[in-house]
PDB file of N, CA and C in Angstrom:
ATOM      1  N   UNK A   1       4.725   6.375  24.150  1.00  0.00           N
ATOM      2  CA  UNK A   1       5.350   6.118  22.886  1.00  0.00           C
ATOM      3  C   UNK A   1       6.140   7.352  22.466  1.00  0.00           C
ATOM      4  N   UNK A   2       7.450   7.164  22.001  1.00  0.00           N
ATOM      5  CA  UNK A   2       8.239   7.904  21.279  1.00  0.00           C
ATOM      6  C   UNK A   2       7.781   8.568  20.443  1.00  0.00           C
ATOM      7  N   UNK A   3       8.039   9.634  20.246  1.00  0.00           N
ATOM      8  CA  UNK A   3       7.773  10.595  18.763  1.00  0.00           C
ATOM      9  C   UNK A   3       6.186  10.745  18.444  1.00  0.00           C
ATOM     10  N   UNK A   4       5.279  10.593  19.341  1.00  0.00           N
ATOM     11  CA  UNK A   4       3.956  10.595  18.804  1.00  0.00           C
ATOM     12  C   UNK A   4       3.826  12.121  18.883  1.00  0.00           C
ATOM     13  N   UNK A   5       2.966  12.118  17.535  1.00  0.00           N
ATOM     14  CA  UNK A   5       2.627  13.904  17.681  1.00  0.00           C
ATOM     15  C   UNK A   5       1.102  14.199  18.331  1.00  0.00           C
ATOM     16  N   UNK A   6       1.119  15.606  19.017  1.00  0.00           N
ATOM     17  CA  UNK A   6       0.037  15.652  20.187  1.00  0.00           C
ATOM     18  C   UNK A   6      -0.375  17.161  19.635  1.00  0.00           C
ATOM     19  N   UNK A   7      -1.728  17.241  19.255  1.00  0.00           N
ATOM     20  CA  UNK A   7      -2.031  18.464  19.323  1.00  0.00           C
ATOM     21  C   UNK A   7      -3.652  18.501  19.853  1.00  0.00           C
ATOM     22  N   UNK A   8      -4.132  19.877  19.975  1.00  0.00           N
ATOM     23  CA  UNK A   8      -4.779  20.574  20.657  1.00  0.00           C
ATOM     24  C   UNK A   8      -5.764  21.623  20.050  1.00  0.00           C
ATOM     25  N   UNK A   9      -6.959  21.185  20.185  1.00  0.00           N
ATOM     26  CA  UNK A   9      -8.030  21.988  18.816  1.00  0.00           C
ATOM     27  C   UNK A   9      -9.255  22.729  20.273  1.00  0.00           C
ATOM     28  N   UNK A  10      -9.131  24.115  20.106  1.00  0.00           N
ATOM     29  CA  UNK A  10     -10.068  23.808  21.452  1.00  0.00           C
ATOM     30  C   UNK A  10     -11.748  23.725  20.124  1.00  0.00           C
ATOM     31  N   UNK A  11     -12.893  24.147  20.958  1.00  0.00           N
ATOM     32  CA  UNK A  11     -13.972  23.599  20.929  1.00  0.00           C
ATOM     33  C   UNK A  11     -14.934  24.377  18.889  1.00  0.00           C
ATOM     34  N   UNK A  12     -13.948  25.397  18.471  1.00  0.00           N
ATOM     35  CA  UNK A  12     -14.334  25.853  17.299  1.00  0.00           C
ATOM     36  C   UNK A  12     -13.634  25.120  15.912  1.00  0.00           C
ATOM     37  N   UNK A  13     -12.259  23.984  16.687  1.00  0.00           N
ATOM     38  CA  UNK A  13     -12.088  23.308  15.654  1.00  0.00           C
ATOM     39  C   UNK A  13     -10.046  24.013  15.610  1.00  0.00           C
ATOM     40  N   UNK A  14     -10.432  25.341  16.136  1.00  0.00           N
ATOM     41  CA  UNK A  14      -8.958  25.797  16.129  1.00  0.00           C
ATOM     42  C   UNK A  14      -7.949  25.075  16.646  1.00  0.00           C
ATOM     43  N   UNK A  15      -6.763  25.123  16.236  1.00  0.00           N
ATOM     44  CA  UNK A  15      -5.719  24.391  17.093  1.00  0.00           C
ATOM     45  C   UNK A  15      -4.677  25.666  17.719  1.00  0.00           C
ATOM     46  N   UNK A  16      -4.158  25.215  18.949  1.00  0.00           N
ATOM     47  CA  UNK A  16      -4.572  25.784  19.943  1.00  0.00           C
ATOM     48  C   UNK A  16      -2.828  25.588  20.785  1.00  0.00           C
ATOM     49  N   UNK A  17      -2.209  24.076  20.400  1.00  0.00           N
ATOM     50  CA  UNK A  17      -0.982  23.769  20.954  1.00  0.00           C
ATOM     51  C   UNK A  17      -0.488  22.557  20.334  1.00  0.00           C
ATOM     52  N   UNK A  18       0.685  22.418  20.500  1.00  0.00           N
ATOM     53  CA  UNK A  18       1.139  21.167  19.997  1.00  0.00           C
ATOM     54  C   UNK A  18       2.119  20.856  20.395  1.00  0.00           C
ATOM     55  N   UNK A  19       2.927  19.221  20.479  1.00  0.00           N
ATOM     56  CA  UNK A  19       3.845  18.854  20.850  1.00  0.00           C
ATOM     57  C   UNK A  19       3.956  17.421  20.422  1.00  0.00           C
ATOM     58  N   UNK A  20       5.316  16.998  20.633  1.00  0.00           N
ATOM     59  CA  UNK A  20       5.764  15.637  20.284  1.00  0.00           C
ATOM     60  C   UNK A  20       6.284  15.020  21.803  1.00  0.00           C
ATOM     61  N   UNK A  21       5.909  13.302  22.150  1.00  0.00           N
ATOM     62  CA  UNK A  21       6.374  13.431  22.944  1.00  0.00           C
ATOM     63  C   UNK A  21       7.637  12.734  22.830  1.00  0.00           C
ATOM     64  N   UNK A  22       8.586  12.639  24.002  1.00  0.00           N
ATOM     65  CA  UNK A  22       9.846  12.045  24.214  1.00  0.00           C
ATOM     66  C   UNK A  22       9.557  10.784  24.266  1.00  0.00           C
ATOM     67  N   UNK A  23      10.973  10.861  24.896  1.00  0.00           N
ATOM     68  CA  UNK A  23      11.514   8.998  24.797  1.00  0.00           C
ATOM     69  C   UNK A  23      10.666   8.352  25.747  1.00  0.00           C
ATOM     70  N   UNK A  24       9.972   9.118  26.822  1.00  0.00           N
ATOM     71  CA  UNK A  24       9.489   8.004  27.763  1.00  0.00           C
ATOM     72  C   UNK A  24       7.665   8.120  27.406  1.00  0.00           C
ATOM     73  N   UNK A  25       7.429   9.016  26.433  1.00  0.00           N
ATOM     74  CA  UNK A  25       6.193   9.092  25.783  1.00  0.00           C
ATOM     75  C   UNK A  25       5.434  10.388  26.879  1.00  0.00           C
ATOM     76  N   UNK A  26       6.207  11.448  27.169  1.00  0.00           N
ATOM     77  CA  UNK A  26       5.243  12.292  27.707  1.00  0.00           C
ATOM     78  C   UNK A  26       5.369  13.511  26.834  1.00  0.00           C
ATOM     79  N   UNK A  27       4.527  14.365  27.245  1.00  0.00           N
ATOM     80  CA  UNK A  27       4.726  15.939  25.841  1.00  0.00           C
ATOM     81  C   UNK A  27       3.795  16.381  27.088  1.00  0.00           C
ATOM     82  N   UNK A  28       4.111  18.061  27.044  1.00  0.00           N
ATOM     83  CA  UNK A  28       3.637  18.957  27.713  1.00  0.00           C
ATOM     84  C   UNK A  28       2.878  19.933  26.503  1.00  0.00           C
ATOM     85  N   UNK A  29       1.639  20.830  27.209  1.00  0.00           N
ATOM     86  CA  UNK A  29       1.476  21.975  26.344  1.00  0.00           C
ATOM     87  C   UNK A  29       1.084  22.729  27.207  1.00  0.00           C
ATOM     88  N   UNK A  30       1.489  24.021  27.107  1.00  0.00           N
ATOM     89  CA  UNK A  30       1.656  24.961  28.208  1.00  0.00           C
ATOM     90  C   UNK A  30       0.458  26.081  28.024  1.00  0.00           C
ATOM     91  N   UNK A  31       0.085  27.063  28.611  1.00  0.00           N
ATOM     92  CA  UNK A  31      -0.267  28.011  28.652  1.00  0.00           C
ATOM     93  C   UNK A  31      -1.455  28.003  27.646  1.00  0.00           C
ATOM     94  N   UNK A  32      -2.695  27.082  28.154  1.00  0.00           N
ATOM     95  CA  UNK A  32      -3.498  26.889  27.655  1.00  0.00           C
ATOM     96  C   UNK A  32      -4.906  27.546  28.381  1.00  0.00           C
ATOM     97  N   UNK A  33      -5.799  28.060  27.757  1.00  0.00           N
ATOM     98  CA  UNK A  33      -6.911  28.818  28.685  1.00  0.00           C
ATOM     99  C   UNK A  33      -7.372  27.652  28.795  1.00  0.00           C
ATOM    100  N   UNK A  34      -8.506  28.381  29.693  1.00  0.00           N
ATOM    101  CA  UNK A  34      -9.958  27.463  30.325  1.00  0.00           C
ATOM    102  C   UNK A  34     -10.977  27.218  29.229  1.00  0.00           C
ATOM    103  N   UNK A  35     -11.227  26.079  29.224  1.00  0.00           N
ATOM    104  CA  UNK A  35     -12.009  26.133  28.370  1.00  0.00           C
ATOM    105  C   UNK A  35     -12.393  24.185  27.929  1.00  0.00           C
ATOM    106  N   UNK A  36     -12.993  23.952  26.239  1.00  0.00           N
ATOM    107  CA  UNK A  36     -13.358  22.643  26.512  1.00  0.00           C
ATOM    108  C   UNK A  36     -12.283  22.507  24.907  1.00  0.00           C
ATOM    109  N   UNK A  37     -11.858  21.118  24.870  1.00  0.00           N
ATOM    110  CA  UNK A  37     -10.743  21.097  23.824  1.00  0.00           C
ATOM    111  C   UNK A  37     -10.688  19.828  23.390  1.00  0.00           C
ATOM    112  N   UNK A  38     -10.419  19.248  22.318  1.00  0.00           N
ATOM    113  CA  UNK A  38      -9.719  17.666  21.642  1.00  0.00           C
ATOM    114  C   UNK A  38      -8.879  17.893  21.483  1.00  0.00           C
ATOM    115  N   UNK A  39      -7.993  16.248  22.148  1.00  0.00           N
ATOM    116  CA  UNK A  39      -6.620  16.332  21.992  1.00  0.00           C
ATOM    117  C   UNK A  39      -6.351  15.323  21.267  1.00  0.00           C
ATOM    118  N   UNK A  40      -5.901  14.950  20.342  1.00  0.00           N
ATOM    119  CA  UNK A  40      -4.960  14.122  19.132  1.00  0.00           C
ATOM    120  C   UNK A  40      -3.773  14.044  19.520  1.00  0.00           C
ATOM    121  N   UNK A  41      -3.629  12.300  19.446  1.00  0.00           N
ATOM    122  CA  UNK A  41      -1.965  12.143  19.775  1.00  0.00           C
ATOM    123  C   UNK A  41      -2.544  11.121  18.245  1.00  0.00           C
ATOM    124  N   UNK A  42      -1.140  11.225  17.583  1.00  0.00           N
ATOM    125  CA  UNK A  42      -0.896  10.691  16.148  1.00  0.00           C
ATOM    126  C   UNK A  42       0.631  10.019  15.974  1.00  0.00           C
ATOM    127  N   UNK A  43       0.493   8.691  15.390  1.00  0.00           N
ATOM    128  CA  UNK A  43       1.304   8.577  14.972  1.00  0.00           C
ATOM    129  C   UNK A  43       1.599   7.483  13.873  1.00  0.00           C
ATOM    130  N   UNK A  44       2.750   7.168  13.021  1.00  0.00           N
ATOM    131  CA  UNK A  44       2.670   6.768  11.619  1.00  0.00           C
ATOM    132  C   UNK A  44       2.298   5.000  11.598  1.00  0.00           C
ATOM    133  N   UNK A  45       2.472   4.408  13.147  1.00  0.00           N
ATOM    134  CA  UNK A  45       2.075   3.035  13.055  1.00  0.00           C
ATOM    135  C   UNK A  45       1.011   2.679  14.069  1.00  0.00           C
ATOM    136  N   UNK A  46       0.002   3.881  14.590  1.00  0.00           N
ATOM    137  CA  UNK A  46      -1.192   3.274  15.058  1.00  0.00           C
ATOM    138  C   UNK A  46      -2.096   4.077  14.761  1.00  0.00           C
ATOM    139  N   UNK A  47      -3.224   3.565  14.997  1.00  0.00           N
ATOM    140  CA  UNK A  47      -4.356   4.690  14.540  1.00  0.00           C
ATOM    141  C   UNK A  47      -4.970   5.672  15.937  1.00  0.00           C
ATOM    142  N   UNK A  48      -4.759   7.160  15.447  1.00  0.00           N
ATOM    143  CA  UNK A  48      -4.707   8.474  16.365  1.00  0.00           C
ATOM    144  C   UNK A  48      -6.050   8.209  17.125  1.00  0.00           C
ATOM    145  N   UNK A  49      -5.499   8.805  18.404  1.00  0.00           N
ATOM    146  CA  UNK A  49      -6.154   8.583  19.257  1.00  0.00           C
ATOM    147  C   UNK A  49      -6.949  10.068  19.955  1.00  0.00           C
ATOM    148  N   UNK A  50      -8.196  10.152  20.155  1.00  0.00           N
ATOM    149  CA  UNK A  50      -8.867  11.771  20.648  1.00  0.00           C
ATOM    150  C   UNK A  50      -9.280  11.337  21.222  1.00  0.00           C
ATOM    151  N   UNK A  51      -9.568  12.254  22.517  1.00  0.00           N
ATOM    152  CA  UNK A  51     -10.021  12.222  24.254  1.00  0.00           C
ATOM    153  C   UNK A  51     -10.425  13.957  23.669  1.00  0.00           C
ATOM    154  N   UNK A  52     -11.777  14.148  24.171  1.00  0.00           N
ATOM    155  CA  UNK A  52     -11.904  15.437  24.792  1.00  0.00           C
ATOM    156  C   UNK A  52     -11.354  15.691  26.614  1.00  0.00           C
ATOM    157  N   UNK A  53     -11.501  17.160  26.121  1.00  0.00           N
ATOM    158  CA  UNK A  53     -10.322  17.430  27.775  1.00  0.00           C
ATOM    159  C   UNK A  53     -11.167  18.785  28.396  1.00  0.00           C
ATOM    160  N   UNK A  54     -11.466  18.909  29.504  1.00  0.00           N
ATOM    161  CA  UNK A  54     -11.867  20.447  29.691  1.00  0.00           C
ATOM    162  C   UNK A  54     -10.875  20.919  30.927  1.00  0.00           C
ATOM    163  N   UNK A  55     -10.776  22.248  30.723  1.00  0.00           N
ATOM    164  CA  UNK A  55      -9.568  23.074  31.726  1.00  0.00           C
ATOM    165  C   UNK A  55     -10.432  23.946  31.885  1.00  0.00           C
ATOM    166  N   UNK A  56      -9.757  23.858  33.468  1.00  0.00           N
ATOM    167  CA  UNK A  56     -10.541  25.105  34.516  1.00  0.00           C
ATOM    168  C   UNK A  56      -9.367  26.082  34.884  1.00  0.00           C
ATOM    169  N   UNK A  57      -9.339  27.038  35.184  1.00  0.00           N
ATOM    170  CA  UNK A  57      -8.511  28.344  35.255  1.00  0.00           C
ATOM    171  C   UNK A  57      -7.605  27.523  36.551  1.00  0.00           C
ATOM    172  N   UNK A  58      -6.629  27.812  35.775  1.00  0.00           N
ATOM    173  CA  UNK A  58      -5.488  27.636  36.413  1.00  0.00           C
ATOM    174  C   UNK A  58      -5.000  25.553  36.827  1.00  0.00           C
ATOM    175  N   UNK A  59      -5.982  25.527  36.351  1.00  0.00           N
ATOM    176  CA  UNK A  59      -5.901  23.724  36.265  1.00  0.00           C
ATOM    177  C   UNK A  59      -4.314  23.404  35.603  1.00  0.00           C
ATOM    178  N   UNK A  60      -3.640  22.342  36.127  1.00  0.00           N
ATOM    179  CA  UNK A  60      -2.752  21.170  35.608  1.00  0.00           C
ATOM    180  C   UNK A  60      -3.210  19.876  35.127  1.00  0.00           C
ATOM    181  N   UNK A  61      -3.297  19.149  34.383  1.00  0.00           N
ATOM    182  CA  UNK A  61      -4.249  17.717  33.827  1.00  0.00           C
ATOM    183  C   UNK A  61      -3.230  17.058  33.529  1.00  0.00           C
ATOM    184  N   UNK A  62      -2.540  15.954  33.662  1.00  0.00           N
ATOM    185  CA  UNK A  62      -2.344  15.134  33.196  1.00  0.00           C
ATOM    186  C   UNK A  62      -3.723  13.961  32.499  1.00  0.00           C
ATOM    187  N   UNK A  63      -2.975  13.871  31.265  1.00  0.00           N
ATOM    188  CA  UNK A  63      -3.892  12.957  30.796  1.00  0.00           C
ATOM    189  C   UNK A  63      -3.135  11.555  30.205  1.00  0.00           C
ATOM    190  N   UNK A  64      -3.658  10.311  30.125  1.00  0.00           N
ATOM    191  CA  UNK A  64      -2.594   9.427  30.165  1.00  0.00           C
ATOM    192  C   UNK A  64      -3.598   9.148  28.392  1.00  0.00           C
ATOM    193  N   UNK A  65      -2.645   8.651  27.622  1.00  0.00           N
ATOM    194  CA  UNK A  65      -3.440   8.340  26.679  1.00  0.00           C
ATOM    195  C   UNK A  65      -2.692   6.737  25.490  1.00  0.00           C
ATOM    196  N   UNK A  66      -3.392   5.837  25.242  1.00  0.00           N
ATOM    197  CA  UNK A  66      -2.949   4.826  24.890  1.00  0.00           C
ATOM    198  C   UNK A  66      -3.397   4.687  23.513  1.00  0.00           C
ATOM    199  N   UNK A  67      -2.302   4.345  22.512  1.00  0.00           N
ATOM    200  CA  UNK A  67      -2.608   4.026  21.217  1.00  0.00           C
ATOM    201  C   UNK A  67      -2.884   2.316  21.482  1.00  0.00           C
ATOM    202  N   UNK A  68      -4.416   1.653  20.837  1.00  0.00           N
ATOM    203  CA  UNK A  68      -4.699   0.749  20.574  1.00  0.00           C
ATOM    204  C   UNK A  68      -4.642  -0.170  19.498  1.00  0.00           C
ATOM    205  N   UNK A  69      -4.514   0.328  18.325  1.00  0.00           N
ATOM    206  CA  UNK A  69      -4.830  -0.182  17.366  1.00  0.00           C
ATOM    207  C   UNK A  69      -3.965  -0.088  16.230  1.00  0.00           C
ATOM    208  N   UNK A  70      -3.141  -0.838  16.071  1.00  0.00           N
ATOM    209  CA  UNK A  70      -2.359  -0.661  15.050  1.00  0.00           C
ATOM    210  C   UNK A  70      -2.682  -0.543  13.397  1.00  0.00           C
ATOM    211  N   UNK A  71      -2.153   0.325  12.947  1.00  0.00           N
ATOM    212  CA  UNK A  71      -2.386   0.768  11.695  1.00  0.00           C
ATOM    213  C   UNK A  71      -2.329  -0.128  10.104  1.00  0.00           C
ATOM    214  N   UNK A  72      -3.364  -0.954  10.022  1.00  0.00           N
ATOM    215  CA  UNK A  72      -3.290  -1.127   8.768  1.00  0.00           C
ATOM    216  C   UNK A  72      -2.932  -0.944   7.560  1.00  0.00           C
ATOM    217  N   UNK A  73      -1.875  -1.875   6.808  1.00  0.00           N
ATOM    218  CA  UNK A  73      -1.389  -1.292   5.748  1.00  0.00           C
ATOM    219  C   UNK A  73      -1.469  -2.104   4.469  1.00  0.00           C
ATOM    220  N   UNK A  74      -1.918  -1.214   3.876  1.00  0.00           N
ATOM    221  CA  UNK A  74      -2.231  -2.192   2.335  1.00  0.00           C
ATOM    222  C   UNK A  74      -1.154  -2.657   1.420  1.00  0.00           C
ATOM    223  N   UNK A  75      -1.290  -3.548   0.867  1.00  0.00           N
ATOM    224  CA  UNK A  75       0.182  -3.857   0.173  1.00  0.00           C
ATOM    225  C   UNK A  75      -0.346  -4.760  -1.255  1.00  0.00           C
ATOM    226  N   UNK A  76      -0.201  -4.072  -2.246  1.00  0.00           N
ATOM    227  CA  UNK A  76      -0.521  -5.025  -3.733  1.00  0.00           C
ATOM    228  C   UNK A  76       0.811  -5.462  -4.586  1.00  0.00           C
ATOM    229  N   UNK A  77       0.761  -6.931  -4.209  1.00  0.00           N
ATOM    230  CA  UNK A  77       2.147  -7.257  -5.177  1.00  0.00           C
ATOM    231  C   UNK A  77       1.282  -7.905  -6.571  1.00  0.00           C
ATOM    232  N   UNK A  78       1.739  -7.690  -7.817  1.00  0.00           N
ATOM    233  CA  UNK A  78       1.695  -7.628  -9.038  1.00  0.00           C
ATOM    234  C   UNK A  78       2.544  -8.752  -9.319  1.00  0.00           C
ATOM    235  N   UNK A  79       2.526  -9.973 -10.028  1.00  0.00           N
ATOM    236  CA  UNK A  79       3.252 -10.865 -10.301  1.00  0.00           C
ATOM    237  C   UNK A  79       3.109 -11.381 -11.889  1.00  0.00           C
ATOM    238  N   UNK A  80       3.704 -11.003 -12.840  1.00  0.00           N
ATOM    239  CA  UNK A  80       3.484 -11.258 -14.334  1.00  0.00           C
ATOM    240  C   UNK A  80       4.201 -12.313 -15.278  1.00  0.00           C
ATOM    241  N   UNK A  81       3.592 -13.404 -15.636  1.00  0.00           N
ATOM    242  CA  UNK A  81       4.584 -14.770 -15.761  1.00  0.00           C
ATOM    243  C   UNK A  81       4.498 -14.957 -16.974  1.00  0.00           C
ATOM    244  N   UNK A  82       5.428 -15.417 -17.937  1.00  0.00           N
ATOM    245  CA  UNK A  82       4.994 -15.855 -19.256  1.00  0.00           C
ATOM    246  C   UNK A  82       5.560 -17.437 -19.164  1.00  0.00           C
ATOM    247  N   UNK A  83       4.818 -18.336 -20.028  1.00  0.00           N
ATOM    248  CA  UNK A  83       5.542 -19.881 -20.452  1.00  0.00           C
ATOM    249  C   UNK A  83       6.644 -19.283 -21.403  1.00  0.00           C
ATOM    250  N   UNK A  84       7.745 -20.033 -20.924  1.00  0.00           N
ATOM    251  CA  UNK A  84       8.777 -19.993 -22.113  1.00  0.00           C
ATOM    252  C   UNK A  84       7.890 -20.936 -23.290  1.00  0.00           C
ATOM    253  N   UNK A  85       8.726 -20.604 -24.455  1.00  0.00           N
ATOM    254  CA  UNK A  85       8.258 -20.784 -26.061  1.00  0.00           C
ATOM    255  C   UNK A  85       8.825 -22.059 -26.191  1.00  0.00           C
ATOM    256  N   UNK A  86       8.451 -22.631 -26.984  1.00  0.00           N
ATOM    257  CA  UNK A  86       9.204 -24.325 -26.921  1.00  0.00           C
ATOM    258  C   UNK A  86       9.446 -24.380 -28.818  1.00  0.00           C
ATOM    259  N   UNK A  87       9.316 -23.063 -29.559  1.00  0.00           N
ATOM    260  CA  UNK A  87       9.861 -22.378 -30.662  1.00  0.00           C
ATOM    261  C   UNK A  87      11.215 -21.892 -30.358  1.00  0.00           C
ATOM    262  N   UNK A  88      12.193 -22.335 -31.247  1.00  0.00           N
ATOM    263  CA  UNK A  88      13.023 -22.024 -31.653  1.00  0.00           C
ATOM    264  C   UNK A  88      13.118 -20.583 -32.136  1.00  0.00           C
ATOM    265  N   UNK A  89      13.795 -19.664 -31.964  1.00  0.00           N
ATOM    266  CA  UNK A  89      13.589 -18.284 -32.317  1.00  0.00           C
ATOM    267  C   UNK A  89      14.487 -18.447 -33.543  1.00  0.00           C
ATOM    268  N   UNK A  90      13.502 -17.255 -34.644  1.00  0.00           N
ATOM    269  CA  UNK A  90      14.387 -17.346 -35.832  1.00  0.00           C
ATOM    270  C   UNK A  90      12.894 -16.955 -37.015  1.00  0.00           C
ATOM    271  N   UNK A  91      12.881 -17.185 -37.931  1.00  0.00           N
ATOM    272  CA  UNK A  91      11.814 -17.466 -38.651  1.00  0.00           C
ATOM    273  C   UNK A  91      10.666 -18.037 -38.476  1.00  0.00           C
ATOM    274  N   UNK A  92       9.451 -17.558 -38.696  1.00  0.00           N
ATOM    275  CA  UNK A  92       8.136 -18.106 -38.605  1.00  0.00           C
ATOM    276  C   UNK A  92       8.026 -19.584 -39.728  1.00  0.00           C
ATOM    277  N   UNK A  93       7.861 -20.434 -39.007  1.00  0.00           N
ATOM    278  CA  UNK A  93       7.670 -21.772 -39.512  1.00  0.00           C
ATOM    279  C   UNK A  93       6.150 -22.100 -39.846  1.00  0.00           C
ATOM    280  N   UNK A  94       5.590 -22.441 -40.861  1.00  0.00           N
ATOM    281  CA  UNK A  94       4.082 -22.907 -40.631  1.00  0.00           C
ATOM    282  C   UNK A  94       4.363 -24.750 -41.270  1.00  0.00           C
ATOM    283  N   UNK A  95       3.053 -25.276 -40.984  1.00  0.00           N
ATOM    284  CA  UNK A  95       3.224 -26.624 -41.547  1.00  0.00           C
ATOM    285  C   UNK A  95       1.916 -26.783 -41.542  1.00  0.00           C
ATOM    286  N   UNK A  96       1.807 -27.112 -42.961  1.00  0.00           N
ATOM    287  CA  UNK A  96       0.234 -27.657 -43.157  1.00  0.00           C
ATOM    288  C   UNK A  96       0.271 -29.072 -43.894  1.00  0.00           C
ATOM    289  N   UNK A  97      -0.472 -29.622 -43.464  1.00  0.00           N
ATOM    290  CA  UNK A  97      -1.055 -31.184 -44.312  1.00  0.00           C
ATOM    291  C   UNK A  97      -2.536 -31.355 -44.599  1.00  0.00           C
ATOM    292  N   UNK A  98      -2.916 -31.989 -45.475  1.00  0.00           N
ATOM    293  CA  UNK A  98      -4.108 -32.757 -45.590  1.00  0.00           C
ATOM    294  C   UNK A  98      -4.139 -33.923 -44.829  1.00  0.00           C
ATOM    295  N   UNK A  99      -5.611 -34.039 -44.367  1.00  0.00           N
ATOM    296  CA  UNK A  99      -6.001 -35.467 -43.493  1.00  0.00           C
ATOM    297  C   UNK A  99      -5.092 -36.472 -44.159  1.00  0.00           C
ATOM    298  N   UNK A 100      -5.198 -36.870 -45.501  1.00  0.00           N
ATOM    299  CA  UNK A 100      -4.618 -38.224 -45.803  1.00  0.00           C
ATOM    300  C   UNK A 100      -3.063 -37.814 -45.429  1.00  0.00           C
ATOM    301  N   UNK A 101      -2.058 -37.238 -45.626  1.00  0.00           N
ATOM    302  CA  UNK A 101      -0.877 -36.840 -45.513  1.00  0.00           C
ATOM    303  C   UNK A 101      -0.461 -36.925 -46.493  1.00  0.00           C
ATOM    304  N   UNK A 102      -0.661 -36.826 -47.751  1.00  0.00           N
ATOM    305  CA  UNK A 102      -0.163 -35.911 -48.762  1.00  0.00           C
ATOM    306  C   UNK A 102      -0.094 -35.003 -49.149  1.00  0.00           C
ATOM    307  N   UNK A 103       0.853 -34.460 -50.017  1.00  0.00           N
ATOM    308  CA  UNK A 103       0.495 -32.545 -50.214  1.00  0.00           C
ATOM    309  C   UNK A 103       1.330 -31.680 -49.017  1.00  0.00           C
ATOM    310  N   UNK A 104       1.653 -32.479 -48.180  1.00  0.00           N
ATOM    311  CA  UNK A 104       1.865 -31.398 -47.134  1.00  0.00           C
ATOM    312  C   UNK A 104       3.071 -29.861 -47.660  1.00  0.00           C
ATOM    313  N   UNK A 105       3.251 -29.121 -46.801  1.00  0.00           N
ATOM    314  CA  UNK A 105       3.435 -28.191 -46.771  1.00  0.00           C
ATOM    315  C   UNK A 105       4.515 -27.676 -46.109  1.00  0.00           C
ATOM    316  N   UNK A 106       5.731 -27.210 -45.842  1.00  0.00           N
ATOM    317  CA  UNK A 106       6.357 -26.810 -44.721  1.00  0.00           C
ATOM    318  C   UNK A 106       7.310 -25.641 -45.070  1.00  0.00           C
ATOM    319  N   UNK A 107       7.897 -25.348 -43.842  1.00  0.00           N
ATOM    320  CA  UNK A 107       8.629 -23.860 -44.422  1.00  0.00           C
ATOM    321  C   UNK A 107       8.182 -22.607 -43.999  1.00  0.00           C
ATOM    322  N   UNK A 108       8.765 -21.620 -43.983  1.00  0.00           N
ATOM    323  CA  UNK A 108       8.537 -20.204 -43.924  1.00  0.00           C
ATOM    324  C   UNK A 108       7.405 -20.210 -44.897  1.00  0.00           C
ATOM    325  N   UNK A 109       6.544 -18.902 -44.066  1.00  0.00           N
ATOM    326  CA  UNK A 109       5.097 -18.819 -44.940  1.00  0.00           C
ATOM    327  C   UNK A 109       5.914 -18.332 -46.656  1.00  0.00           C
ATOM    328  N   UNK A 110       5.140 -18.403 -47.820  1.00  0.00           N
ATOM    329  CA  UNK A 110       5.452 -18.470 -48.585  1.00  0.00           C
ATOM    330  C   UNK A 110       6.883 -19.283 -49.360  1.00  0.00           C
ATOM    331  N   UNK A 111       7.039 -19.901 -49.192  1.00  0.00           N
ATOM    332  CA  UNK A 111       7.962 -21.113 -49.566  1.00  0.00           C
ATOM    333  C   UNK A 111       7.334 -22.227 -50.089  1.00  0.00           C
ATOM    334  N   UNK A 112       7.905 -23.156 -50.893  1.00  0.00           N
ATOM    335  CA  UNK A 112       6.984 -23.733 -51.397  1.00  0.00           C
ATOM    336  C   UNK A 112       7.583 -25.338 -51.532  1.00  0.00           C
ATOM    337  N   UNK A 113       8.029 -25.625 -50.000  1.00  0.00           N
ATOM    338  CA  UNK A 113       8.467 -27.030 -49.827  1.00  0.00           C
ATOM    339  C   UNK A 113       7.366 -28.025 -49.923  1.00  0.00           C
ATOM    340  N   UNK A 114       7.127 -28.692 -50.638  1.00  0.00           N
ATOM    341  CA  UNK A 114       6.346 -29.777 -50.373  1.00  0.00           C
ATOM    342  C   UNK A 114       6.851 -31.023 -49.860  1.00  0.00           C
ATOM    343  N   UNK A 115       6.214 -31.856 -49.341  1.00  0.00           N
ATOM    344  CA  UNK A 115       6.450 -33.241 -49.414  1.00  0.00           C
ATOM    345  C   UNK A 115       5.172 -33.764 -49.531  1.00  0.00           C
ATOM    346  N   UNK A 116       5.603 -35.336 -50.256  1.00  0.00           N
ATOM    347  CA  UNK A 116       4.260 -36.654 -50.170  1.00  0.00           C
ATOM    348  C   UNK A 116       4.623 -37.527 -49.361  1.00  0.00           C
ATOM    349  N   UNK A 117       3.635 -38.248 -49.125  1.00  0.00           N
ATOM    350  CA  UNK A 117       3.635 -39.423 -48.345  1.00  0.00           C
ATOM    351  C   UNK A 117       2.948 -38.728 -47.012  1.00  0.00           C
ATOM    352  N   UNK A 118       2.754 -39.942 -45.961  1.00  0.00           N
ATOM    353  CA  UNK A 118       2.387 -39.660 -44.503  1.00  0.00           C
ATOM    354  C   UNK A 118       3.575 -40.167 -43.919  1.00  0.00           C
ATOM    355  N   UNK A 119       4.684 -39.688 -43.829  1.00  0.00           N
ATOM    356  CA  UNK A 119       5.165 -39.551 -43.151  1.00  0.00           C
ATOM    357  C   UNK A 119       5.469 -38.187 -42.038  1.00  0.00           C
ATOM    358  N   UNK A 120       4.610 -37.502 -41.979  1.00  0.00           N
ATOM    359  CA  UNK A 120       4.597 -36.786 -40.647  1.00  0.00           C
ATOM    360  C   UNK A 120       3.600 -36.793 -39.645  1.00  0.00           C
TER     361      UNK A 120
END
């Protein structure tokens, strides 16, 4: 894989070498002692991959290493809806009646429309 980043911690946690690899997915790190080491190859769409590695004096290693697992990504969409109003915009309207339907009431609060009858 392209562009994966590769580094190199030997056995106290230190890091030690690093590299990115090319287009055909290889990376070198050079001039590394003997010794025992984790190697991390990382990258932004799979999840990093560690192999321990040990080098013997004067050793060459190729190590072949495969990202498995692709990287999970969380995603929260937020969606906020209102009902349109089936009010006329403008003034607050109230309407009150009595059960029988007389007396009623209508108009902007404080106004003092009446009507009789049941007709509403």
């Amino acid at each position: 894989m392209a562009g994966a980043r590769v580094k190199l911690q030997n056995s106290a946690g230190r890091l030690v070498g690093e590299s990115s690899s090319d287009a055909q997915g290889n990376f070198t790190l050079e001039s590394i002692d003997t010794g025992e080491y984790q190697l991390t190859a990382e990258s932004d769409a799979f999840v990093s991959v560690v192999v321990d590695v040990s080098l013997a004096t004067g050793q060459q290693k190729q190590i072949n290493l495969r990202f498995r697992q692709l990287v999970s990504i969380a995603q929260a969409i937020t969606v906020v809806a209102s009902a349109p109003s089936s009010l006329p915009p403008g003034p607050r309207s109230e309407h009150h009646c009595s059960r029988s339907g007389a007396g009623c009431e209508s108009g902007p609060p404080g106004s003092t429309n009446r009507h009789s009858g049941a007709s509403h």
